[in-house]
N, C-alpha and C. Protein backbone atom coordinates (compact mmCIF):
# COMPACT_ATOMS: atom_id res chain seq x y z
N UNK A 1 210.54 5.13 171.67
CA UNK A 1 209.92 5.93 170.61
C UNK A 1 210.94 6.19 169.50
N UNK A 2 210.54 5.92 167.64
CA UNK A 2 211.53 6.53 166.97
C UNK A 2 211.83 7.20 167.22
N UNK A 3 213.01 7.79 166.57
CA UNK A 3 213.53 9.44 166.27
C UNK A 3 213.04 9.90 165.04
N UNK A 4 212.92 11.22 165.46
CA UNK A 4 212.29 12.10 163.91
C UNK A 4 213.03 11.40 162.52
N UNK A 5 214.02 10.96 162.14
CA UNK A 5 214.11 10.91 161.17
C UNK A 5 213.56 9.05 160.20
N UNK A 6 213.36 8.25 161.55
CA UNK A 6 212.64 7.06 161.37
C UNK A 6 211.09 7.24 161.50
N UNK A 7 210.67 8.63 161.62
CA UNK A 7 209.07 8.70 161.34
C UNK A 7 208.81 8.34 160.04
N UNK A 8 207.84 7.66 159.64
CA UNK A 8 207.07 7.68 158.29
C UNK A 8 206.44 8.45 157.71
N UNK A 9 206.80 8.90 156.37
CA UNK A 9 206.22 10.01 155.37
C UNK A 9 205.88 8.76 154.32
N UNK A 10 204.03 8.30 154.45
CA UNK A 10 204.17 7.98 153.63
C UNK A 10 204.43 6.11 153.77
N UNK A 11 204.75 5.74 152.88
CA UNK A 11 205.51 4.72 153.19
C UNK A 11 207.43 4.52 152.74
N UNK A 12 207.21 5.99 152.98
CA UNK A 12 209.06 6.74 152.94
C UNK A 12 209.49 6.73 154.84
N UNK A 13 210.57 6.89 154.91
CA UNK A 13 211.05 7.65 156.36
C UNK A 13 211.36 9.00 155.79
N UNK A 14 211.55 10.18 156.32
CA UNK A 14 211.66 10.76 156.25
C UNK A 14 213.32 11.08 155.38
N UNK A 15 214.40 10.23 155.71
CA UNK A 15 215.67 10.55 155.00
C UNK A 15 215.16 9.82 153.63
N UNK A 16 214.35 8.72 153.74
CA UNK A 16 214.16 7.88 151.78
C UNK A 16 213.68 9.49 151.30
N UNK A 17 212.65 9.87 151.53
CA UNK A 17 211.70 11.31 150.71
C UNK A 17 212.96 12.69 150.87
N UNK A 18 213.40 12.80 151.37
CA UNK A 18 214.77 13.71 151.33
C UNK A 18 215.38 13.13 150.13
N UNK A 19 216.24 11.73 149.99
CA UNK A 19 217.22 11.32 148.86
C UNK A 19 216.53 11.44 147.60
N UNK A 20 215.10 11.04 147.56
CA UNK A 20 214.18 10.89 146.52
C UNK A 20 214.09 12.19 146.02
N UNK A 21 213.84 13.38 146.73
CA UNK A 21 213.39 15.00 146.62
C UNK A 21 214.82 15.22 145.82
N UNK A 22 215.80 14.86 146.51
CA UNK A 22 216.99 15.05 145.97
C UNK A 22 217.68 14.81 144.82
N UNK A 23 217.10 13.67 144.03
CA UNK A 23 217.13 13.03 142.87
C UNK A 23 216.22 13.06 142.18
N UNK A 24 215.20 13.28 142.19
CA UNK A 24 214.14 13.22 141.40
C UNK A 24 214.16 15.49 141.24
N UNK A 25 213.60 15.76 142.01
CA UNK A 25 213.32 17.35 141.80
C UNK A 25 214.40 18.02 141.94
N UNK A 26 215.92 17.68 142.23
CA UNK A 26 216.99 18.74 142.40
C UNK A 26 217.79 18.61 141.83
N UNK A 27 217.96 17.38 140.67
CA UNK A 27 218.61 17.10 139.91
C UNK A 27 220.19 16.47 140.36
N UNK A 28 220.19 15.48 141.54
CA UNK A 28 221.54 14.85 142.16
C UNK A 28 222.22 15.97 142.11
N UNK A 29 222.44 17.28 142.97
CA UNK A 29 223.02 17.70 143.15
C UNK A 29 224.55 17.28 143.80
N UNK A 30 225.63 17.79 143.48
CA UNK A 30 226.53 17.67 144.63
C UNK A 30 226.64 18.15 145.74
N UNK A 31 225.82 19.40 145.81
CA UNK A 31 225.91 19.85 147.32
C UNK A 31 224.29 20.39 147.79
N UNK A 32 223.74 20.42 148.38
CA UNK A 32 222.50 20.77 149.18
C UNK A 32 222.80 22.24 149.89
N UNK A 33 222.28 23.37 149.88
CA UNK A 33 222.32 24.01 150.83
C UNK A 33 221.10 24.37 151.75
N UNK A 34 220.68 24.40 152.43
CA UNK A 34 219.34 24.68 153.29
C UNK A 34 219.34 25.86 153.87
N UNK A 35 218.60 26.50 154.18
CA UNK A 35 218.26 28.25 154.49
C UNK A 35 217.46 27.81 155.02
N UNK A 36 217.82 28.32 156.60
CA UNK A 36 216.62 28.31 157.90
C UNK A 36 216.55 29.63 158.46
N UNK A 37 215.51 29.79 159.02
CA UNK A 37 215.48 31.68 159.54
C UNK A 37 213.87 31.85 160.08
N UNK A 38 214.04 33.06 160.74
CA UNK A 38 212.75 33.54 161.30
C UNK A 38 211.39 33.89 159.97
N UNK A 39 210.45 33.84 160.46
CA UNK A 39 209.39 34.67 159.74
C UNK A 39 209.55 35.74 159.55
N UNK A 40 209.73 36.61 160.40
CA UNK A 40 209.87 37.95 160.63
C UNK A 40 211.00 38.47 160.90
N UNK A 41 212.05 39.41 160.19
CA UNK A 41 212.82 40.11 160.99
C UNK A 41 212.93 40.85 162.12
N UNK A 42 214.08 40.28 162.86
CA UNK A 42 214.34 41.07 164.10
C UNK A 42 215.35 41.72 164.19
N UNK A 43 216.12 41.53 164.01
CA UNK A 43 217.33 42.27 163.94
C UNK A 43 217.68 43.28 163.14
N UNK A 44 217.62 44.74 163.17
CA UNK A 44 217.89 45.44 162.00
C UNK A 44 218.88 45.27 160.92
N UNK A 45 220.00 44.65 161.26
CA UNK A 45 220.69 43.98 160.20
C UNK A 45 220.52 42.85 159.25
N UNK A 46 219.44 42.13 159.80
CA UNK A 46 219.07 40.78 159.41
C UNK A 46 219.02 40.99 158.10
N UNK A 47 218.03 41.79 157.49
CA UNK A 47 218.02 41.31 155.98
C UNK A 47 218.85 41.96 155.39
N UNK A 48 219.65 43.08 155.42
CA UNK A 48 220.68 43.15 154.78
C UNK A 48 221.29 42.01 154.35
N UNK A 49 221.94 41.67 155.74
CA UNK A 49 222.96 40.31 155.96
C UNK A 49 222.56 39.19 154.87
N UNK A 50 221.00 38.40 154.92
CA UNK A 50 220.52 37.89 154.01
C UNK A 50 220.69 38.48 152.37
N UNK A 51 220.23 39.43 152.31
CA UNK A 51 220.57 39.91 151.15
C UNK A 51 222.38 39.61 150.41
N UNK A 52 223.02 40.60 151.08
CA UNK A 52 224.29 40.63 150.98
C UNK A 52 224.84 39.05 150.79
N UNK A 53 224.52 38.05 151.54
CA UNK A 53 224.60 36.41 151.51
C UNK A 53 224.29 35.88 150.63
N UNK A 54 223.26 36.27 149.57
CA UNK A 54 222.58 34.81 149.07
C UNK A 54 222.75 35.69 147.49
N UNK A 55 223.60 37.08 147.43
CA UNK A 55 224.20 37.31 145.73
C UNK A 55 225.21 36.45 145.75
N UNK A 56 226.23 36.84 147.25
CA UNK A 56 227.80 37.04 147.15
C UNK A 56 227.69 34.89 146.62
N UNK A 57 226.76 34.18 147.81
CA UNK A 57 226.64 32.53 147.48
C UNK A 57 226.32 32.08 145.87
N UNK A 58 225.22 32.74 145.69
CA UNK A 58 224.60 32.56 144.30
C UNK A 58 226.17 32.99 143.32
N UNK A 59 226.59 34.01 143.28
CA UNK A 59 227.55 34.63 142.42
C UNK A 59 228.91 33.24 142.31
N UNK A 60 229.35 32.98 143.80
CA UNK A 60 230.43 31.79 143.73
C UNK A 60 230.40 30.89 143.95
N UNK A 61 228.99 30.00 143.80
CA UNK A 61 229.04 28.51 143.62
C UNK A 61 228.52 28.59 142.38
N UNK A 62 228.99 27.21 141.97
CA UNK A 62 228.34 26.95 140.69
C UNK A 62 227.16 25.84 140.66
N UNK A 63 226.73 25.51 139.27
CA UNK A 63 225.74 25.17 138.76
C UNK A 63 225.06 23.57 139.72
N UNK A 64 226.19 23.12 140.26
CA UNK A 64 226.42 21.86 141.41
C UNK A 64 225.63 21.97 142.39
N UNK A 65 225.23 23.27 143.02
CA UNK A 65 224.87 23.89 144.10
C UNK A 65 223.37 23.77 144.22
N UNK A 66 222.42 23.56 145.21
CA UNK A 66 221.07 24.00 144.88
C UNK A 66 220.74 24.50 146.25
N UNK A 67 220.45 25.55 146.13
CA UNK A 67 219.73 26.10 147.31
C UNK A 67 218.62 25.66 147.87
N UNK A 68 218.19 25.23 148.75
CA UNK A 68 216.75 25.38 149.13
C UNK A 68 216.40 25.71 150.21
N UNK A 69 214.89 26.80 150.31
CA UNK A 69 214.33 27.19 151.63
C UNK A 69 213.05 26.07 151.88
N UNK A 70 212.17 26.70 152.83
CA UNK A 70 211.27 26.13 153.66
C UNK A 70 209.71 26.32 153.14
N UNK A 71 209.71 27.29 152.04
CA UNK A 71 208.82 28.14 151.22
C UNK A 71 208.40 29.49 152.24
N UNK A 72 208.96 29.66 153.18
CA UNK A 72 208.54 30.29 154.49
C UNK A 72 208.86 32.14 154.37
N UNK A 73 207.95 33.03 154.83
CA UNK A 73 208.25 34.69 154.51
C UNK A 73 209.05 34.53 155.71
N UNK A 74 210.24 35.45 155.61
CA UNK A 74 211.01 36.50 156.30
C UNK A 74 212.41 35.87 155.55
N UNK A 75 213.09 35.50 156.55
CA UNK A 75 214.38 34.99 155.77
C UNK A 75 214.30 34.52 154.64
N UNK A 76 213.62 33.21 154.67
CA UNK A 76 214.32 32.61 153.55
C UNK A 76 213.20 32.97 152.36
N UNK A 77 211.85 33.81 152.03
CA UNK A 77 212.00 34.75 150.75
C UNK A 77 212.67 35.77 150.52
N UNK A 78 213.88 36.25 151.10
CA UNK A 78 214.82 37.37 151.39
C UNK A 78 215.54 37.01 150.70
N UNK A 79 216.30 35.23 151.24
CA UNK A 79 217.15 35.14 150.33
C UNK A 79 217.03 34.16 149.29
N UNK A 80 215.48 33.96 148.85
CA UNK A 80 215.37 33.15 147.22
C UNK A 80 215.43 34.51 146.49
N UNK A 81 214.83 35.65 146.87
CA UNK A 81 214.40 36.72 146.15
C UNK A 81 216.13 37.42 145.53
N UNK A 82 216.76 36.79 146.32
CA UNK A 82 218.15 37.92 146.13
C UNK A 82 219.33 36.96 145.27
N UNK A 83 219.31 35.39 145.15
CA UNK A 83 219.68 34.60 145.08
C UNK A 83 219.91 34.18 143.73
N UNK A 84 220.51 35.86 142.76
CA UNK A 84 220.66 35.59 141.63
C UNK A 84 219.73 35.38 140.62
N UNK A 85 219.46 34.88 139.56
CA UNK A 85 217.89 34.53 138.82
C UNK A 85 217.19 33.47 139.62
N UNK A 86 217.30 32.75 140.64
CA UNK A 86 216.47 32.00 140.88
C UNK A 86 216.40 30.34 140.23
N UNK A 87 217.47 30.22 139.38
CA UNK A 87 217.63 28.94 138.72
C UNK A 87 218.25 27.79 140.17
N UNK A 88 218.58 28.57 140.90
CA UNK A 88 219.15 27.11 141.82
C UNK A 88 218.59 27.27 143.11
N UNK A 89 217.49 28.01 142.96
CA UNK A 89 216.36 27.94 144.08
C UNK A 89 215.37 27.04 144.22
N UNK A 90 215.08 26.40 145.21
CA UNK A 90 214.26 25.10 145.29
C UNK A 90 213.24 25.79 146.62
N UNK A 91 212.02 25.55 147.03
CA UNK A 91 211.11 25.36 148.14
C UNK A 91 210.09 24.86 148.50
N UNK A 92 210.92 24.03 149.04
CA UNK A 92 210.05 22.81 150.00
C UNK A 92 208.93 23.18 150.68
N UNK A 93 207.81 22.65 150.62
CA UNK A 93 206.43 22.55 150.55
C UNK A 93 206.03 21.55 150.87
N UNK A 94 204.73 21.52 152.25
CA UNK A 94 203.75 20.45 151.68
C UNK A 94 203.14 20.28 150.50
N UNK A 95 202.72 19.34 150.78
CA UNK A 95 201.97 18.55 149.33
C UNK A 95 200.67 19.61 149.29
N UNK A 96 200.25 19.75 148.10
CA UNK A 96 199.60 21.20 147.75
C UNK A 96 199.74 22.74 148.24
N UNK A 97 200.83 23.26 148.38
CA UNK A 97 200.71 24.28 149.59
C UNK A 97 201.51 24.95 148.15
N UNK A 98 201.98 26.44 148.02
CA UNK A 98 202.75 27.23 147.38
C UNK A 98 203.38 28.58 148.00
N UNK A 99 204.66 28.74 147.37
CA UNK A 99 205.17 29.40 148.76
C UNK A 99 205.25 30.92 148.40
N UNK A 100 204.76 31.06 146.95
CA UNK A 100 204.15 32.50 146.33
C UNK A 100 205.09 33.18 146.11
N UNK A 101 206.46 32.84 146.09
CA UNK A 101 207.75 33.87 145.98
C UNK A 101 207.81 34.24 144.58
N UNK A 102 207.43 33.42 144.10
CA UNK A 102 207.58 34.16 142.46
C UNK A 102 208.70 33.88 141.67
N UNK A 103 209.97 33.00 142.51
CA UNK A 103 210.87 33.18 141.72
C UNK A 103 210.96 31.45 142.73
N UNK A 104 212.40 30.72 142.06
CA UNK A 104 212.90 29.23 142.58
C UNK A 104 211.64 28.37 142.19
N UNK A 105 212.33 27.15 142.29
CA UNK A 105 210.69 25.59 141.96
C UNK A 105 210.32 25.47 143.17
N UNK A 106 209.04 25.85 143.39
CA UNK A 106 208.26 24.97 144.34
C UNK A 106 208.56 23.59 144.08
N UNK A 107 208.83 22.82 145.28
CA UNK A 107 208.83 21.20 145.73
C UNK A 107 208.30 21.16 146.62
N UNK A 108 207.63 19.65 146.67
CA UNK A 108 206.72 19.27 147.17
C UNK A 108 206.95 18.05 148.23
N UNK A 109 206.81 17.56 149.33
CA UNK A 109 206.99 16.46 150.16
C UNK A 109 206.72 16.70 151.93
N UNK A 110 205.94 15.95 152.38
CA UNK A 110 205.19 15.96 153.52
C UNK A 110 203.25 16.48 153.49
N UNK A 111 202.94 15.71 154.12
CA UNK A 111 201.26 15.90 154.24
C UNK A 111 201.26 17.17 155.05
N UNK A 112 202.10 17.53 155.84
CA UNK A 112 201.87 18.77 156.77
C UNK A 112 203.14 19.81 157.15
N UNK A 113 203.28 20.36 157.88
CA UNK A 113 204.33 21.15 157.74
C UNK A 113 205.08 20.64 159.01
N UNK A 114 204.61 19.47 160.18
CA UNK A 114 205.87 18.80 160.97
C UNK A 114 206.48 17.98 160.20
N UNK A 115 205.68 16.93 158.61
CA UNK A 115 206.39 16.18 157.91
C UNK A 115 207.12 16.58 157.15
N UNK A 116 206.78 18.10 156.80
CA UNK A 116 208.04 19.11 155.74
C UNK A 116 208.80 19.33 156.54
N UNK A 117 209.11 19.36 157.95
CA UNK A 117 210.34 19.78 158.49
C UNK A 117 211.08 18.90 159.14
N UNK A 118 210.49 17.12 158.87
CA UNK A 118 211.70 16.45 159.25
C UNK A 118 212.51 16.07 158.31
N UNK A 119 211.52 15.91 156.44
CA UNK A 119 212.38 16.21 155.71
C UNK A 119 213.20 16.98 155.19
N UNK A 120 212.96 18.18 155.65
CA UNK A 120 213.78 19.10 155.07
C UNK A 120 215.35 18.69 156.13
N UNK A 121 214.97 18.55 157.06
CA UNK A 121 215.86 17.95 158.49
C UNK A 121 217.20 16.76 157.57
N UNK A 122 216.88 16.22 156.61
CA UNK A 122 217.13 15.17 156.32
C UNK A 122 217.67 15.66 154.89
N UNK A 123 217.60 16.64 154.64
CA UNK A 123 218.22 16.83 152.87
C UNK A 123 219.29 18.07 152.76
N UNK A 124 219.76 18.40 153.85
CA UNK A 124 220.73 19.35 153.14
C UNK A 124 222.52 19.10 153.67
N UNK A 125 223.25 19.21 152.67
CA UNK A 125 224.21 18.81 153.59
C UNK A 125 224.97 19.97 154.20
N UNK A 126 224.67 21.22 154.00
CA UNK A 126 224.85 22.54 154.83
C UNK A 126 223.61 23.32 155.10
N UNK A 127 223.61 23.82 156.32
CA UNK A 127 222.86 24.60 156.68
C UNK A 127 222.79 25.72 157.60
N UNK A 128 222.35 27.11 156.61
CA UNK A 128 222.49 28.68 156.91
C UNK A 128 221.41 28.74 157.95
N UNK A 129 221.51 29.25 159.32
CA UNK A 129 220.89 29.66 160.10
C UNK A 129 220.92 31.21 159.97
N UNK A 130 219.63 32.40 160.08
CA UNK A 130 219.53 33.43 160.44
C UNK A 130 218.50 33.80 161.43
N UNK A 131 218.97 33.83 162.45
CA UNK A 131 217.87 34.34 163.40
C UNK A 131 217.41 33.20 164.16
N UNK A 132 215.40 33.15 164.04
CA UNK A 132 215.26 32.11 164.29
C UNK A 132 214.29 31.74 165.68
N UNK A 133 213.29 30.81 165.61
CA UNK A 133 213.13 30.68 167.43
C UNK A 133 213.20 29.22 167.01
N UNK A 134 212.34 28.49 167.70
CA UNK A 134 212.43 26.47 168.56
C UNK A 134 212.29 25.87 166.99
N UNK A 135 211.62 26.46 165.70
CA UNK A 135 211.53 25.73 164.43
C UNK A 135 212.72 25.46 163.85
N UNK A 136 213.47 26.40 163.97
CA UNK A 136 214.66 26.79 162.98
C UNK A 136 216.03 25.97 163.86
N UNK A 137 215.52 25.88 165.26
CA UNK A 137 216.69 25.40 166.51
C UNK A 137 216.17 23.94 166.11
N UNK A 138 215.12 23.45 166.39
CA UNK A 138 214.87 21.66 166.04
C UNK A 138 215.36 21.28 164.04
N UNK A 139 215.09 22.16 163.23
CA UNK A 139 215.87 21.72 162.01
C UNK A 139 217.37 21.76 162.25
N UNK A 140 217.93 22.91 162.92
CA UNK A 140 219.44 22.64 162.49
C UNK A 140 219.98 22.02 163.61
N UNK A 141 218.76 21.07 165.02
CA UNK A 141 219.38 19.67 165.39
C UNK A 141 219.20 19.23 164.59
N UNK A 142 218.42 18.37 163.76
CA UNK A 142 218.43 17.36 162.69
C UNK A 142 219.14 17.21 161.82
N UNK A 143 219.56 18.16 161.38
CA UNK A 143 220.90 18.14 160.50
C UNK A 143 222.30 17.63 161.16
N UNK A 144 222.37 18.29 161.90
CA UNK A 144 223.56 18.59 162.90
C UNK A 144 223.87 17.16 163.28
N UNK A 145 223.07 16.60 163.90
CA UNK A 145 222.67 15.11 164.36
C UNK A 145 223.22 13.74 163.44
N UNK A 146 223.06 14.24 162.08
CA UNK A 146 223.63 13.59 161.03
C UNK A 146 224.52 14.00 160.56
N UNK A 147 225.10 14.64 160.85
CA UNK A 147 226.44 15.40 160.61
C UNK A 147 226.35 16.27 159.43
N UNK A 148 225.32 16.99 158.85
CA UNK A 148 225.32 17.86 158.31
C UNK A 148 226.44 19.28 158.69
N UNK A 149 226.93 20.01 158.30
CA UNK A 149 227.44 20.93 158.58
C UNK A 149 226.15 22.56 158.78
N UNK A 150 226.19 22.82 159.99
CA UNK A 150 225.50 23.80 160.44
C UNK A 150 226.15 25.02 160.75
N UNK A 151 225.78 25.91 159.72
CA UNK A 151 226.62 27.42 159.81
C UNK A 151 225.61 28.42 160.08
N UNK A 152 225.78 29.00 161.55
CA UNK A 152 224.52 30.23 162.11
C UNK A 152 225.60 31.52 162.22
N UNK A 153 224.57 32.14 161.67
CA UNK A 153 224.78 33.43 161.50
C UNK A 153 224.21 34.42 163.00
N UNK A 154 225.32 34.01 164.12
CA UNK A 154 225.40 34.16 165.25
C UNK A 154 224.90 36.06 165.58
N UNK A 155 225.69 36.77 164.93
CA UNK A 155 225.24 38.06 165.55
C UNK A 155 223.59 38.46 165.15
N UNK A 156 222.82 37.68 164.82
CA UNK A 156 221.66 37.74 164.10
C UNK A 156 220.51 37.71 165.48
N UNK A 157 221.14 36.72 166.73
CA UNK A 157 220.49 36.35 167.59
C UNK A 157 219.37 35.19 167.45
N UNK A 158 218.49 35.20 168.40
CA UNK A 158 217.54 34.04 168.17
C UNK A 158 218.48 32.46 168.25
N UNK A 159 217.95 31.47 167.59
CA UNK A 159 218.51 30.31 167.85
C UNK A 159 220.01 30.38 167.33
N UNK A 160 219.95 31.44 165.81
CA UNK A 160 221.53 31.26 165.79
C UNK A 160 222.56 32.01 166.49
N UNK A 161 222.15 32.59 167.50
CA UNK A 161 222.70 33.05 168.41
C UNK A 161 222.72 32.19 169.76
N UNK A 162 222.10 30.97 169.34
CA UNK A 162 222.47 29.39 170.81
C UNK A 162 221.06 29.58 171.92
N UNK A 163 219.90 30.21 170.98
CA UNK A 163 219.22 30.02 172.01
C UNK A 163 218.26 28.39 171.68
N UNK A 164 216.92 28.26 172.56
CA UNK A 164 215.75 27.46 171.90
C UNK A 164 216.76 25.76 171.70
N UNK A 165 218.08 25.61 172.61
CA UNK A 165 218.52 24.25 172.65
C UNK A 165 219.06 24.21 171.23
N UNK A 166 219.60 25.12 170.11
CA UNK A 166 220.63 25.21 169.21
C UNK A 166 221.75 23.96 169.64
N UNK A 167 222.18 23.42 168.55
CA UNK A 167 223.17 22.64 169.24
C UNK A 167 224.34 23.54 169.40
N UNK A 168 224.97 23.07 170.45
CA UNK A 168 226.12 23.56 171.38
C UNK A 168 227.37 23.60 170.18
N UNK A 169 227.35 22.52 169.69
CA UNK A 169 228.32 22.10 168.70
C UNK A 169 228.51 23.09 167.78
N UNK A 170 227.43 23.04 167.49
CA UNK A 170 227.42 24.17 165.96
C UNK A 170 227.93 25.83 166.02
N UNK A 171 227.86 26.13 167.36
CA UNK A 171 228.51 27.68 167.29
C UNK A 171 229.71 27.44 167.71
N UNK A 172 230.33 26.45 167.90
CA UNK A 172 231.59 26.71 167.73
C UNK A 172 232.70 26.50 166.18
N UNK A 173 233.74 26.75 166.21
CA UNK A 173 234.43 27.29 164.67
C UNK A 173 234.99 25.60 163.93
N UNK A 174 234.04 25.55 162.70
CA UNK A 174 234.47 24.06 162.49
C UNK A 174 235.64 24.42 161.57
N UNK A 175 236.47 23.26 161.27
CA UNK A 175 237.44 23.36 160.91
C UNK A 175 238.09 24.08 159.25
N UNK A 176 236.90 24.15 158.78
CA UNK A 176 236.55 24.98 157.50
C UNK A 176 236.52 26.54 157.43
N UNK A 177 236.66 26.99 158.92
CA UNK A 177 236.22 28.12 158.71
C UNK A 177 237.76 28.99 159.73
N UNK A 178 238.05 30.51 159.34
CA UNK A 178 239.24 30.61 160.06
C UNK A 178 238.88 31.29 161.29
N UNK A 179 239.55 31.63 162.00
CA UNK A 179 239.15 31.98 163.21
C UNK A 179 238.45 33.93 162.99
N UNK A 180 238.72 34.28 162.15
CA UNK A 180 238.79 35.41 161.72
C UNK A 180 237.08 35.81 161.24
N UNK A 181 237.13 34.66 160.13
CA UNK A 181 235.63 34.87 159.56
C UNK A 181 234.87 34.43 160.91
N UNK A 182 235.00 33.26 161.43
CA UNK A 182 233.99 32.99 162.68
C UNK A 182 233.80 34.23 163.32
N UNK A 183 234.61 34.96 163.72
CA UNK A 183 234.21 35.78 164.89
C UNK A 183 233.47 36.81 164.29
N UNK A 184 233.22 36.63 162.46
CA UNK A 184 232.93 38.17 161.93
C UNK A 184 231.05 37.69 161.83
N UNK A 185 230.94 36.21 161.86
CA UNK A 185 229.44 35.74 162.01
C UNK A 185 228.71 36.40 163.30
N UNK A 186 229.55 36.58 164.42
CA UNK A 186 229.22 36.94 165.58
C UNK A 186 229.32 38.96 165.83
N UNK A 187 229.91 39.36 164.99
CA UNK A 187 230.59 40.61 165.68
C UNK A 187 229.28 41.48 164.99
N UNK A 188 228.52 42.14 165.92
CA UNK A 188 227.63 42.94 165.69
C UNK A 188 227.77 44.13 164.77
N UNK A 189 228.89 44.34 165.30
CA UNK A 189 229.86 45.85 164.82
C UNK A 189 230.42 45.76 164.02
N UNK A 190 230.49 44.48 163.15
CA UNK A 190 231.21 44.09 161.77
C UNK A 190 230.28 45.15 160.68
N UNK A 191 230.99 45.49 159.92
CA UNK A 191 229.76 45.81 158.27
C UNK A 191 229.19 44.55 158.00
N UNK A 192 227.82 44.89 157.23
CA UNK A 192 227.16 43.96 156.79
C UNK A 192 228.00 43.34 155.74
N UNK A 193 228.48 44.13 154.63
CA UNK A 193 229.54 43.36 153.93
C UNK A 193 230.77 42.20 154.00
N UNK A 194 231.34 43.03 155.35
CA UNK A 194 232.32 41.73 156.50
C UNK A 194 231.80 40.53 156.89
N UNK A 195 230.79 40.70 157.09
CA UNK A 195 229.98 39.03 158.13
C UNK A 195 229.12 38.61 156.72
N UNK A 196 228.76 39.31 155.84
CA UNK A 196 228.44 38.24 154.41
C UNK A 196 229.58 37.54 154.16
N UNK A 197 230.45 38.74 153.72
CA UNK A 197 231.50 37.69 153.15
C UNK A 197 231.97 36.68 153.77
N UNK A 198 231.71 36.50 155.01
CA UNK A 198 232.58 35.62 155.68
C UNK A 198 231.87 34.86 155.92
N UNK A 199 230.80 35.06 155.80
CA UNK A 199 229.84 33.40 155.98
C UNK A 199 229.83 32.83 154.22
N UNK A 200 229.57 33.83 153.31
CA UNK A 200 229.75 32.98 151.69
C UNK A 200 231.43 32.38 151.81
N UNK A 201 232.50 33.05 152.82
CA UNK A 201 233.77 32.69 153.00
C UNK A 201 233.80 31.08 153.28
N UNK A 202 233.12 30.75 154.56
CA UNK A 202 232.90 29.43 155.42
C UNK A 202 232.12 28.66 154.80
N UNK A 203 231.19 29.26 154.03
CA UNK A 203 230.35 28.27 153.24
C UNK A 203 230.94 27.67 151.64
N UNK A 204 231.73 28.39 151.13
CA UNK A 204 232.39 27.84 150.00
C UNK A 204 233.56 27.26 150.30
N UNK A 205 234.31 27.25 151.98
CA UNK A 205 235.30 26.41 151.77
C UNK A 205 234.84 25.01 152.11
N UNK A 206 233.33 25.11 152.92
CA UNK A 206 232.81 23.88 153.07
C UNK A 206 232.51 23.06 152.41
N UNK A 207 232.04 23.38 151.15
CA UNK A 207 231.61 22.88 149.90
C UNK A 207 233.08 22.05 149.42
């Protein structure tokens, strides 16, 4: 049997409609970022954390950068909504669907929402985990798989806390990141301010 990313979208695979999404609607970015997360918050810190994440990101990357979510409520309208004006917000969508946030470009690619999530699987070359159950754990395998760089925001729980078959790989400290900020992704008891910064920390030295 293929693998998800040799399924057909189309008469695309799923990585052609990723490069295409990527060049055509995101303007050849140099860097991709992807925002994966629960529907719903669980964690009482969660949207802080989101919040606090996606000024401190928006504020220190530049114009190179494009964010994109899933068009999906909980996390990731948390953090298009917070994510600065919204100029380097992108969300991926099936084909006619709208993701009502009000702010970032709706984009468009997949007939359904398993074909929006192998492309999305296929277009970012970092990716923010918050929270999370088996949706958010099978995108950031797909990434991961291709060597995307996968950064979970561990004290959040859910998949980015290694549940739902998370890859193993990914919670541990890649070489971008210091041992210091890693442990502040995880430390419950950190301020919300500490474990932002230190994930916009790990994520801009990744870039």
């Amino acid at each position: 049997m293929a693998g998800e990313k040799d399924q057909p979208y189309r008469k695309e695979t799923w990585a052609e409609a990723a490069q295409r999404l990527r060049k055509e609607d995101l303007g050849d970015p140099a860097i991709v970022i992807c925002i994966l997360g629960g529907m719903k918050f669980q964690n009482a810190d969660s949207e802080s954390l989101v919040e606090a994440a996606a000024k401190s990101l928006s504020a220190s990357l530049g114009d190179d950068v494009r964010f994109v979510t899933g068009g999906m409520l909980g996390v990731q309208e948390k953090f298009a909504k917070c994510c600065g004006d919204g100029s380097k917000v992108y969300n991926l969508l099936p084909i006619g669907e709208s993701s009502g946030f009000g702010i970032g470009a709706d984009i468009h690619a997949g007939a359904d929402l398993e074909e929006r999530k192998g492309i999305f699987g296929q277009l970012g070359d970092i990716y923010i985990t918050v929270e999370g159950g088996p949706g958010v754990a099978q995108e950031a395998r797909a990434g991961h798989e291709r060597g995307a760089a996968v950064i979970p925001f561990k004290r959040t729980g859910g998949a980015s806390g290694g549940m739902f078959h998370f890859p193993e790989a990914a919670l541990e400290k890649p070489r971008f990141s210091t041992d210091e900020q890693w442990e502040l992704l995880g430390k419950k008891d950190a301020s919300v301010e500490e474990s932002a910064e230190a994930l916009a920390a790990i994520t801009i030295a990744c870039v």
